[in-house]
Protein backbone atom coordinates (compact mmCIF):
# COMPACT_ATOMS: atom_id res chain seq x y z
CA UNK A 1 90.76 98.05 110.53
CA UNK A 2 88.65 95.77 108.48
CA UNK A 3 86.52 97.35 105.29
CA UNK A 4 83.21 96.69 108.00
CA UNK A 5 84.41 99.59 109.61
CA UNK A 6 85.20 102.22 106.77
CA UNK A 7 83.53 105.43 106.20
CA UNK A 8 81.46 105.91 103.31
CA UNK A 9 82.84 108.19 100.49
CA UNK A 10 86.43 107.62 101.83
CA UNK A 11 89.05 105.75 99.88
CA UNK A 12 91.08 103.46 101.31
CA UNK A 13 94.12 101.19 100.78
CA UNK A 14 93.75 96.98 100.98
CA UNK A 15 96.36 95.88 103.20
CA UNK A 16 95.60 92.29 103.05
CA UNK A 17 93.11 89.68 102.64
CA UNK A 18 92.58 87.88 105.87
CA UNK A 19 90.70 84.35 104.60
CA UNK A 20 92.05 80.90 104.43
CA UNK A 21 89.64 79.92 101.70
CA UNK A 22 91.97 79.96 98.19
CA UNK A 23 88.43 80.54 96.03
CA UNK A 24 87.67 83.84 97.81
CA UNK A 25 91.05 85.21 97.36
CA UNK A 26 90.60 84.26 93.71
CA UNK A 27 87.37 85.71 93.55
CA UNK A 28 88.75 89.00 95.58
CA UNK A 29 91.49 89.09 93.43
CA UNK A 30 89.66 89.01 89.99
CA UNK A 31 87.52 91.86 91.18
CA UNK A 32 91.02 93.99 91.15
CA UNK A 33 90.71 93.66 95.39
CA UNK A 34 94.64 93.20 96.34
CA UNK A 35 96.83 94.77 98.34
CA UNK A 36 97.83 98.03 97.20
CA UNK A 37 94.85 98.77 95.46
CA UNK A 38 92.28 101.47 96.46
CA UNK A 39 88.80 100.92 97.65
CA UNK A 40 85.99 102.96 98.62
CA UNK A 41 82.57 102.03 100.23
CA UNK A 42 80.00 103.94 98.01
CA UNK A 43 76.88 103.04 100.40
CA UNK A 44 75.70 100.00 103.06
CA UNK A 45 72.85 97.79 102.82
CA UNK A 46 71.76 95.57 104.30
CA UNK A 47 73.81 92.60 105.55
CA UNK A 48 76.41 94.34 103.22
CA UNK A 49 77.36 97.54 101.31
CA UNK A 50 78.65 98.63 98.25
CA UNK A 51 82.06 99.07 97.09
CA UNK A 52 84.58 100.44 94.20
CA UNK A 53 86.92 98.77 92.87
CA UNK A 54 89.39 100.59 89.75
CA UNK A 55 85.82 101.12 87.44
CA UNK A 56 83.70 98.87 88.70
CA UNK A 57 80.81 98.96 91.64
CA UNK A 58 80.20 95.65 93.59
CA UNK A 59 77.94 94.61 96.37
CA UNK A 60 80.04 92.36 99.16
CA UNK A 61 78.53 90.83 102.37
CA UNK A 62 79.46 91.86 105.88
CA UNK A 63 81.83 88.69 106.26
CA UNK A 64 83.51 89.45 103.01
CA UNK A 65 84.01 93.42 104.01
CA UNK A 66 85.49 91.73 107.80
CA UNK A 67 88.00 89.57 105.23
CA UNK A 68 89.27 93.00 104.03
CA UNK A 69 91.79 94.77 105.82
CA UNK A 70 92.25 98.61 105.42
């Protein structure tokens, strides 16, 4: 299951990154997004939602949330 899919309000556990682009998993990983780590979608939007991260709230597109795997 891919964070695209997850309920609001719940948290979850990344399992893995699923890109082949180096940047994004730098970018992913400097956020505090890594396996092992919990994640919750606060809210969607449009073309996107919201997500936290340890402290911090962050607003990722649809084909970054498919990238995440729960």
């Amino acid at each position: 299951m891919t964070l695209l899919n997850a309920q609001e309000g719940k948290e979850y556990i990344v399992r893995e990154i699923v890109t082949d682009d180096e940047e994004l998993d730098a970018f992913l990983f400097s956020l505090g997004c890594y396996s092992g780590e919990p994640i919750t979608v606060v809210s969607r939007i449009r073309g996107g939602c919201v997500v936290s991260i340890k402290d911090g709230r962050y607003t990722i597109d649809n084909q970054l949330a498919e990238a995440i795997a729960i």
